[in-house]
PDB file of N, CA and C in Angstrom:
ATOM      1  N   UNK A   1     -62.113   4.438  22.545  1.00  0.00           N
ATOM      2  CA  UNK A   1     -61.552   4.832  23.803  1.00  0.00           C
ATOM      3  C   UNK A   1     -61.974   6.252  24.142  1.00  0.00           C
ATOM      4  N   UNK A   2     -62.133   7.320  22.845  1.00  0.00           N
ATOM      5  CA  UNK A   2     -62.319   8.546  23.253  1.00  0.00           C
ATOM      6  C   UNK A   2     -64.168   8.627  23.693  1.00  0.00           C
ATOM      7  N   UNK A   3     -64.419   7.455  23.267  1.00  0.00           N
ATOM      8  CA  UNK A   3     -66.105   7.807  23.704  1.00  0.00           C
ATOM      9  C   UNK A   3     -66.423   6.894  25.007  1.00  0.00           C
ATOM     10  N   UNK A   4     -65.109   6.379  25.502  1.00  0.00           N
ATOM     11  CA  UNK A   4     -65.576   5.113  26.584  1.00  0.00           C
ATOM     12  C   UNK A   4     -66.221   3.691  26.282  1.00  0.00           C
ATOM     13  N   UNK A   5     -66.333   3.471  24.820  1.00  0.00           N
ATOM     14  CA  UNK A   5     -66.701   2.555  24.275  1.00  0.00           C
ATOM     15  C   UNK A   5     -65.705   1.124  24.910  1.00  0.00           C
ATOM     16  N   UNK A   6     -64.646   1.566  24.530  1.00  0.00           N
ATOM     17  CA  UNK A   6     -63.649   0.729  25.200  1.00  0.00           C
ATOM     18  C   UNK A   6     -62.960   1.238  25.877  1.00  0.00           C
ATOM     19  N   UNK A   7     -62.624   0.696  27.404  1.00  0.00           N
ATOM     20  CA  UNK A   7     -62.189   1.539  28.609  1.00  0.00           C
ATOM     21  C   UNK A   7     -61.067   1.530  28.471  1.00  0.00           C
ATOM     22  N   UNK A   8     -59.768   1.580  27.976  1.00  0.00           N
ATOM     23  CA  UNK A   8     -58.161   1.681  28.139  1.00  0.00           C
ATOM     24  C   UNK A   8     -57.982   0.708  27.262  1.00  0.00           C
ATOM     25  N   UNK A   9     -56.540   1.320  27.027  1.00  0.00           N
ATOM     26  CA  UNK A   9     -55.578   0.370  26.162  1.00  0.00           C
ATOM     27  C   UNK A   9     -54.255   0.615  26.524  1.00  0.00           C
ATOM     28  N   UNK A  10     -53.667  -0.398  26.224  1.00  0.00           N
ATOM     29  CA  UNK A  10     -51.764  -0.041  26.302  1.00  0.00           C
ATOM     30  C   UNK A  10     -51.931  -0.486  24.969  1.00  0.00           C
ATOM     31  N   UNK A  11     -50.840   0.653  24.541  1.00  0.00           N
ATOM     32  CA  UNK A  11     -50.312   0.099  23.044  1.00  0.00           C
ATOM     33  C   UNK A  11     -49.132   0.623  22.932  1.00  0.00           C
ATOM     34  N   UNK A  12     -48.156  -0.814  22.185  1.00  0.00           N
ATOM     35  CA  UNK A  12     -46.851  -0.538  21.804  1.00  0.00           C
ATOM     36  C   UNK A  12     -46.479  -1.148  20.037  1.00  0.00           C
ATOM     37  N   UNK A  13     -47.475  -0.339  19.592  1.00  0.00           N
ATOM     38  CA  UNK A  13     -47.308  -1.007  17.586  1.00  0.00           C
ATOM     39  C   UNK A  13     -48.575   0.244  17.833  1.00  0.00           C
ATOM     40  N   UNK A  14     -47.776   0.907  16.529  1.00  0.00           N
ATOM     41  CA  UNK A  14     -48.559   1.792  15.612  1.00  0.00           C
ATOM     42  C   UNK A  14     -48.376   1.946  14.403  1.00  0.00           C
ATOM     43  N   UNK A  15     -49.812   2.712  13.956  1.00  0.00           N
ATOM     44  CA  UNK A  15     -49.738   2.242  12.283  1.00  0.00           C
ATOM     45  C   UNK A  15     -48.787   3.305  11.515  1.00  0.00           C
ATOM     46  N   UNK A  16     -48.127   4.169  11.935  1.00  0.00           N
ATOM     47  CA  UNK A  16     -47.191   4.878  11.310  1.00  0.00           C
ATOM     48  C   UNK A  16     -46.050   4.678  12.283  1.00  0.00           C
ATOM     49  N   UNK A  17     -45.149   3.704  12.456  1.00  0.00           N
ATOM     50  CA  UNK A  17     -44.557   3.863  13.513  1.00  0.00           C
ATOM     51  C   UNK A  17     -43.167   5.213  12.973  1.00  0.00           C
ATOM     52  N   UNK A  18     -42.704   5.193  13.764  1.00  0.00           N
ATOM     53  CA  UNK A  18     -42.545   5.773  15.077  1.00  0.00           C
ATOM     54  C   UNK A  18     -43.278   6.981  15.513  1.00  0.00           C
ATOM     55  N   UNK A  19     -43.947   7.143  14.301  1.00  0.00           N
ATOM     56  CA  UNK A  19     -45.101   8.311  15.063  1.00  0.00           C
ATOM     57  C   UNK A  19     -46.155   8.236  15.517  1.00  0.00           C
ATOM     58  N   UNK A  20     -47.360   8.581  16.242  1.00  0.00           N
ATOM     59  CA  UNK A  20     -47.924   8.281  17.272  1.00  0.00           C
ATOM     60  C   UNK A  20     -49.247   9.616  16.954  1.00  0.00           C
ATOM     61  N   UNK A  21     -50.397   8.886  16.771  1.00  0.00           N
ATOM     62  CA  UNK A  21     -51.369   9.756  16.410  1.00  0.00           C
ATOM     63  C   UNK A  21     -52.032  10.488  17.288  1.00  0.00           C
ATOM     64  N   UNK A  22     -52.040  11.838  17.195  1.00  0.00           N
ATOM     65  CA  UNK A  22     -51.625  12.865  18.198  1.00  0.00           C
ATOM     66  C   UNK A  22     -52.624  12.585  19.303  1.00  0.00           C
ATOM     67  N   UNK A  23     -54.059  11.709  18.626  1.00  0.00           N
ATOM     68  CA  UNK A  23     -55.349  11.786  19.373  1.00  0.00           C
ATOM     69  C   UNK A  23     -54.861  11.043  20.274  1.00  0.00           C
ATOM     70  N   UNK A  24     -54.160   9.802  20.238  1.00  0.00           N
ATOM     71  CA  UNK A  24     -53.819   8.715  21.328  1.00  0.00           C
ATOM     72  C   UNK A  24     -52.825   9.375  22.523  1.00  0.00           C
ATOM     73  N   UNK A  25     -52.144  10.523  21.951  1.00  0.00           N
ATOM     74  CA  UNK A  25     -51.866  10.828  23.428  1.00  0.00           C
ATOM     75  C   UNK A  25     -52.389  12.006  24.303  1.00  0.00           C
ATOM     76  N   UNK A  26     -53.447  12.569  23.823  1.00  0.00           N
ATOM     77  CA  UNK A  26     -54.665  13.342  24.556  1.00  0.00           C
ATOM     78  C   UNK A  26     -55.577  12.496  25.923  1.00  0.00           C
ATOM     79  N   UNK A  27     -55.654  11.083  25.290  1.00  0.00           N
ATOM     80  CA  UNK A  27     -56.391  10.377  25.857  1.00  0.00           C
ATOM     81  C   UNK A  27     -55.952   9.874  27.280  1.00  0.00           C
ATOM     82  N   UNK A  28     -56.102   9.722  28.628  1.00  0.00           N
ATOM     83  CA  UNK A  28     -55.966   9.266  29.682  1.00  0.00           C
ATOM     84  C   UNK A  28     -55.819   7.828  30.021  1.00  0.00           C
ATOM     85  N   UNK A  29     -57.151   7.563  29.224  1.00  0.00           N
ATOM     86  CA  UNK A  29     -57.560   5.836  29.403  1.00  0.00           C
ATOM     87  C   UNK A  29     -56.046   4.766  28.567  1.00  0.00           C
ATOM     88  N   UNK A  30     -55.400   5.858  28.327  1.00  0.00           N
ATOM     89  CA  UNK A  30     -54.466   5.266  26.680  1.00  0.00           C
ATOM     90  C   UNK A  30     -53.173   4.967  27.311  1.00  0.00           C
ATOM     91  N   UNK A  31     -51.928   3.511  27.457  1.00  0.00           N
ATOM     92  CA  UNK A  31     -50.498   3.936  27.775  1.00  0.00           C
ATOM     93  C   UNK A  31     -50.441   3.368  26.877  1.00  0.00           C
ATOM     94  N   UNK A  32     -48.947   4.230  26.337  1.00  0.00           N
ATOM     95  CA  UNK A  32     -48.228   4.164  25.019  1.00  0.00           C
ATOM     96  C   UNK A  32     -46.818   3.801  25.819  1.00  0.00           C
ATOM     97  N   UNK A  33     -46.554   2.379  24.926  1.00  0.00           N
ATOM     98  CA  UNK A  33     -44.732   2.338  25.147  1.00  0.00           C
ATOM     99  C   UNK A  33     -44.335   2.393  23.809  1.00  0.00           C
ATOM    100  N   UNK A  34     -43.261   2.012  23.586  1.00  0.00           N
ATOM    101  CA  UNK A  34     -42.233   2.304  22.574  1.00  0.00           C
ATOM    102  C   UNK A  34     -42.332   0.871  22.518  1.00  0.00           C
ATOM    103  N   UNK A  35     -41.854   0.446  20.923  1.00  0.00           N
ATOM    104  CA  UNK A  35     -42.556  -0.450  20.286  1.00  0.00           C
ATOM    105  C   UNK A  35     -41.073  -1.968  21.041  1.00  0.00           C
ATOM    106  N   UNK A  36     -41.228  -2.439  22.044  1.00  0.00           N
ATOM    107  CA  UNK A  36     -39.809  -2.902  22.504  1.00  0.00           C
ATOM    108  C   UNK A  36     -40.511  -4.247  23.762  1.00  0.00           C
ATOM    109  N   UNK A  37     -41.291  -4.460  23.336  1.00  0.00           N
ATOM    110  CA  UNK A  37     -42.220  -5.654  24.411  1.00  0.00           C
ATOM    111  C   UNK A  37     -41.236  -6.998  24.113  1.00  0.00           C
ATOM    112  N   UNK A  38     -40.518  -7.196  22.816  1.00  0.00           N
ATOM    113  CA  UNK A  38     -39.544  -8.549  22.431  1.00  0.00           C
ATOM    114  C   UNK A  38     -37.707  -7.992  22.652  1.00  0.00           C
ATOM    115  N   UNK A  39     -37.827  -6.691  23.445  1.00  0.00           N
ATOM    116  CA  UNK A  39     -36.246  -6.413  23.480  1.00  0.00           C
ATOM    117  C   UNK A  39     -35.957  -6.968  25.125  1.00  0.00           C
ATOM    118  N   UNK A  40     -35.890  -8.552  24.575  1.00  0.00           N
ATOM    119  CA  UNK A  40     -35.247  -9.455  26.280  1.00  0.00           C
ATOM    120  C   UNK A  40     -34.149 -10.211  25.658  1.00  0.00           C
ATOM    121  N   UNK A  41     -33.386 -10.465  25.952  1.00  0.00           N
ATOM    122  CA  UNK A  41     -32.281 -11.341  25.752  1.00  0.00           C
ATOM    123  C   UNK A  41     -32.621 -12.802  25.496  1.00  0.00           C
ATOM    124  N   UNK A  42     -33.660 -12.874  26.383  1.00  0.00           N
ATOM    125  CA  UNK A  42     -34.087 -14.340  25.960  1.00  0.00           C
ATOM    126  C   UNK A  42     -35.090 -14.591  25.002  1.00  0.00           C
ATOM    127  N   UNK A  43     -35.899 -13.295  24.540  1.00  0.00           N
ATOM    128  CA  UNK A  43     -36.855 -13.181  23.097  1.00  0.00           C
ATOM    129  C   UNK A  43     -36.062 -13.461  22.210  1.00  0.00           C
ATOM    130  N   UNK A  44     -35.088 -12.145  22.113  1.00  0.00           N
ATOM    131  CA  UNK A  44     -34.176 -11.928  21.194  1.00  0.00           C
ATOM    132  C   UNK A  44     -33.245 -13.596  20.639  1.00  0.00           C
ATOM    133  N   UNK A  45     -33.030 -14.000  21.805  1.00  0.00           N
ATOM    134  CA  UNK A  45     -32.245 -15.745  21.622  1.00  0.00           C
ATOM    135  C   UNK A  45     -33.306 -16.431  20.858  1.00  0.00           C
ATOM    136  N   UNK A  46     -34.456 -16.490  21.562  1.00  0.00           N
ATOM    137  CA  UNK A  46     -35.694 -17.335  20.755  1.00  0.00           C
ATOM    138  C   UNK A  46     -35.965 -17.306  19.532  1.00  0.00           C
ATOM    139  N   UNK A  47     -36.004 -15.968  18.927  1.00  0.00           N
ATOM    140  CA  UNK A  47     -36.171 -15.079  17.642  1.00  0.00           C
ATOM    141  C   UNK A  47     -35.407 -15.548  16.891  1.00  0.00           C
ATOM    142  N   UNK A  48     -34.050 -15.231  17.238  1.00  0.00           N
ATOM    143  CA  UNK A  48     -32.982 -15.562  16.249  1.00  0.00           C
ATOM    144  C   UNK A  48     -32.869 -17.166  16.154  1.00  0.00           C
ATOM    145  N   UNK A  49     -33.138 -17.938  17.268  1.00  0.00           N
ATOM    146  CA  UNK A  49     -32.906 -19.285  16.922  1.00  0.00           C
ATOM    147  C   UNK A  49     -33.942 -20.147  15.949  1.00  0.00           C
ATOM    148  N   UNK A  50     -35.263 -19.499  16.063  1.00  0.00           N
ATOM    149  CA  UNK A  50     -36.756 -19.869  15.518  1.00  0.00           C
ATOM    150  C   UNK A  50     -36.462 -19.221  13.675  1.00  0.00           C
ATOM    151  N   UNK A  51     -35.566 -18.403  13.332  1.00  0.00           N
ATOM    152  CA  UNK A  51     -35.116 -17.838  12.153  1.00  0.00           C
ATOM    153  C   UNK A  51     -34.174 -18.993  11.633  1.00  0.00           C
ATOM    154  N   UNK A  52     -33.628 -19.266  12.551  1.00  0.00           N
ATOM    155  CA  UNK A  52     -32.688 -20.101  12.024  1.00  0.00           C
ATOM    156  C   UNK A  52     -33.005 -21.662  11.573  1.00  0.00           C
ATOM    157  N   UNK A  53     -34.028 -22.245  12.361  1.00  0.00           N
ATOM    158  CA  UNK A  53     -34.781 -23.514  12.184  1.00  0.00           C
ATOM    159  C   UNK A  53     -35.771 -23.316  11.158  1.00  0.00           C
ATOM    160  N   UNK A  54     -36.083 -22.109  10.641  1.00  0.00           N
ATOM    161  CA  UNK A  54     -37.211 -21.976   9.661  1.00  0.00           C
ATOM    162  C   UNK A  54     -36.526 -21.924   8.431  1.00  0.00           C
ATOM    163  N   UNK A  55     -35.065 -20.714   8.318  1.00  0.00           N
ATOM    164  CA  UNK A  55     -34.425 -21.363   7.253  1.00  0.00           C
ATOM    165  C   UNK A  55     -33.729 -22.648   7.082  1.00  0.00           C
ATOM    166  N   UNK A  56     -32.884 -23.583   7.728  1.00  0.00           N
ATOM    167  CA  UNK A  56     -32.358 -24.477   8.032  1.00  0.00           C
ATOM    168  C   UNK A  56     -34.062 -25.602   7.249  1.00  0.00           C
ATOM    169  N   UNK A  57     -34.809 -25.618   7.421  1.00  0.00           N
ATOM    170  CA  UNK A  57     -35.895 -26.289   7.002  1.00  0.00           C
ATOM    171  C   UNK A  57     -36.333 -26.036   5.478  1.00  0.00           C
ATOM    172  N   UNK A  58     -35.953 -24.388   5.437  1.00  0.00           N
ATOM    173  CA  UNK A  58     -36.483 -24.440   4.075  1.00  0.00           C
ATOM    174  C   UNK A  58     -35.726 -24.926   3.138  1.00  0.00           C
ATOM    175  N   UNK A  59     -34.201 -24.542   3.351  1.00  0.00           N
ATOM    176  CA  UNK A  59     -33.270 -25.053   2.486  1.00  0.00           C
ATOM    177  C   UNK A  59     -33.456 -26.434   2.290  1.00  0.00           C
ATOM    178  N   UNK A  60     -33.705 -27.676   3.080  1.00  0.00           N
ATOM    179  CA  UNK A  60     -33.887 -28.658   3.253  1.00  0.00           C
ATOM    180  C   UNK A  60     -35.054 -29.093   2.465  1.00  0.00           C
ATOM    181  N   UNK A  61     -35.851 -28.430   1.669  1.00  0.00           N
ATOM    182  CA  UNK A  61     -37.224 -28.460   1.310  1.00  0.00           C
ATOM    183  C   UNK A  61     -38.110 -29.033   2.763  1.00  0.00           C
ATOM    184  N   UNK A  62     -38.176 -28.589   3.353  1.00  0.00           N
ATOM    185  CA  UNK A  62     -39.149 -29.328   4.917  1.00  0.00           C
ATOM    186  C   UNK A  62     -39.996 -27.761   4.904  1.00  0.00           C
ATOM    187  N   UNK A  63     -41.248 -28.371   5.271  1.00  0.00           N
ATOM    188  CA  UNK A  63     -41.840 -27.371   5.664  1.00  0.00           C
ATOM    189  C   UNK A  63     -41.348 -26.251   7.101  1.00  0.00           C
ATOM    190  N   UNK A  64     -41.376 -25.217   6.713  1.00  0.00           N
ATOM    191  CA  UNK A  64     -40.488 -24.177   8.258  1.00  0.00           C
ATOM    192  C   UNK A  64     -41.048 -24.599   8.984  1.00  0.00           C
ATOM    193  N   UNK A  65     -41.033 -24.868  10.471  1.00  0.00           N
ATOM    194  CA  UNK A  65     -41.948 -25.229  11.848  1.00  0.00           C
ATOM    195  C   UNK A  65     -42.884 -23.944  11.923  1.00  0.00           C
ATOM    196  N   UNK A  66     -42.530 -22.788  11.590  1.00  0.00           N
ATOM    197  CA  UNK A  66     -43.224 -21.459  12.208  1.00  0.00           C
ATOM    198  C   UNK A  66     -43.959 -20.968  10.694  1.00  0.00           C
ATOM    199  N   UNK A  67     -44.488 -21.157   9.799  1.00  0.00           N
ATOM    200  CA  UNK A  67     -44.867 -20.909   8.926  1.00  0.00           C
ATOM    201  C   UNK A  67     -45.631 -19.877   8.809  1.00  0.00           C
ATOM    202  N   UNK A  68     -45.965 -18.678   8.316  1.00  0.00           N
ATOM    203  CA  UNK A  68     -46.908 -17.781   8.585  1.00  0.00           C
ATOM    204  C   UNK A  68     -48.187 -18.140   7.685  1.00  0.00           C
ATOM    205  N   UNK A  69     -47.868 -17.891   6.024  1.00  0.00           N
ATOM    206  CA  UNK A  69     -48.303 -18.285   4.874  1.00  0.00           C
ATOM    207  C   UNK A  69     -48.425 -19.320   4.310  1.00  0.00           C
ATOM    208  N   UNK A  70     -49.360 -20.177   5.243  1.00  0.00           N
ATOM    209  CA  UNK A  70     -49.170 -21.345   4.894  1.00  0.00           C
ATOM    210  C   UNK A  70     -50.181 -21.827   3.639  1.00  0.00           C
ATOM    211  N   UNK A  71     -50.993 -20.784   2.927  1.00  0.00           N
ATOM    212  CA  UNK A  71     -51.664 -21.067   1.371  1.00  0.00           C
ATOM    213  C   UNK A  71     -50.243 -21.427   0.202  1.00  0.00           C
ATOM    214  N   UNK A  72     -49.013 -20.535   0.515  1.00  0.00           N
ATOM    215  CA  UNK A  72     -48.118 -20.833  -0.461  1.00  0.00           C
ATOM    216  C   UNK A  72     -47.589 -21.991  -0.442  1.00  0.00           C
ATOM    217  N   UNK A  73     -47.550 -22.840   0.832  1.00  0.00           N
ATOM    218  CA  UNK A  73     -46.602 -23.734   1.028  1.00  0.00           C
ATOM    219  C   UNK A  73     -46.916 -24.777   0.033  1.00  0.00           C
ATOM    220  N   UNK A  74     -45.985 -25.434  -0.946  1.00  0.00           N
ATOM    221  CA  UNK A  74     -46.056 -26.550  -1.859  1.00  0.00           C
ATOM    222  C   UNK A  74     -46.751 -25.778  -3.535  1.00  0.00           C
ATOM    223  N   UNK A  75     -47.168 -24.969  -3.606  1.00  0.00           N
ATOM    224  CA  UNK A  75     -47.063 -24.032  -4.868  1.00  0.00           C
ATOM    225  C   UNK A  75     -45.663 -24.095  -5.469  1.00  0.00           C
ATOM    226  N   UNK A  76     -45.730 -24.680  -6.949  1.00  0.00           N
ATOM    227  CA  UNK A  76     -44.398 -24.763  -7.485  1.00  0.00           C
ATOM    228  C   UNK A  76     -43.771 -23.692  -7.890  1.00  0.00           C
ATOM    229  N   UNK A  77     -42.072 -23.875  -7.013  1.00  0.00           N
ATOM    230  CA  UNK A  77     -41.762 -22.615  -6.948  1.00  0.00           C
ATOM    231  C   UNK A  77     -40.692 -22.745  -8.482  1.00  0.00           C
ATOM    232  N   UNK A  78     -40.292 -21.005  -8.775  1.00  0.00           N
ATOM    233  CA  UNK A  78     -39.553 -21.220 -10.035  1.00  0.00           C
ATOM    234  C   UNK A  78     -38.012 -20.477  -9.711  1.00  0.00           C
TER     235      UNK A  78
END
């Protein structure tokens, strides 16, 4: 961004959060929000309900619907 390589960015996730590397806010081409793009009432409902069907599944031995890691899945657990 600082060489125009890539023309703008919005970014709201950084790699030290909550701090913010000083170069990114020199830059023009750059908007920075605060890390809050899933703070909706109806994310937040989704989130918590999609937590709840993933444990509700695991307990069940069922595979979670939302799986991230799915190399572990069926590795015998101890």
């Amino acid at each position: 961004m600082k060489s125009g390589v890539i023309a703008g960015a919005a970014l709201d996730v950084f790699e030290h959060e909550p701090l913010v590397h000083p170069e990114l806010l020199k830059l023009d081409n750059v908007v920075l929000t605060p890390h809050t793009a899933s703070a909706t009432i109806e994310t937040r409902s989704k989130m918590a309900t999609m937590a709840a069907e993933n444990l509700i599944a695991g307990l069940a031995g069922q595979r979670p619907p939302n799986l991230v890691n799915t190399e572990v899945w069926g590795k015998q657990r101890t």
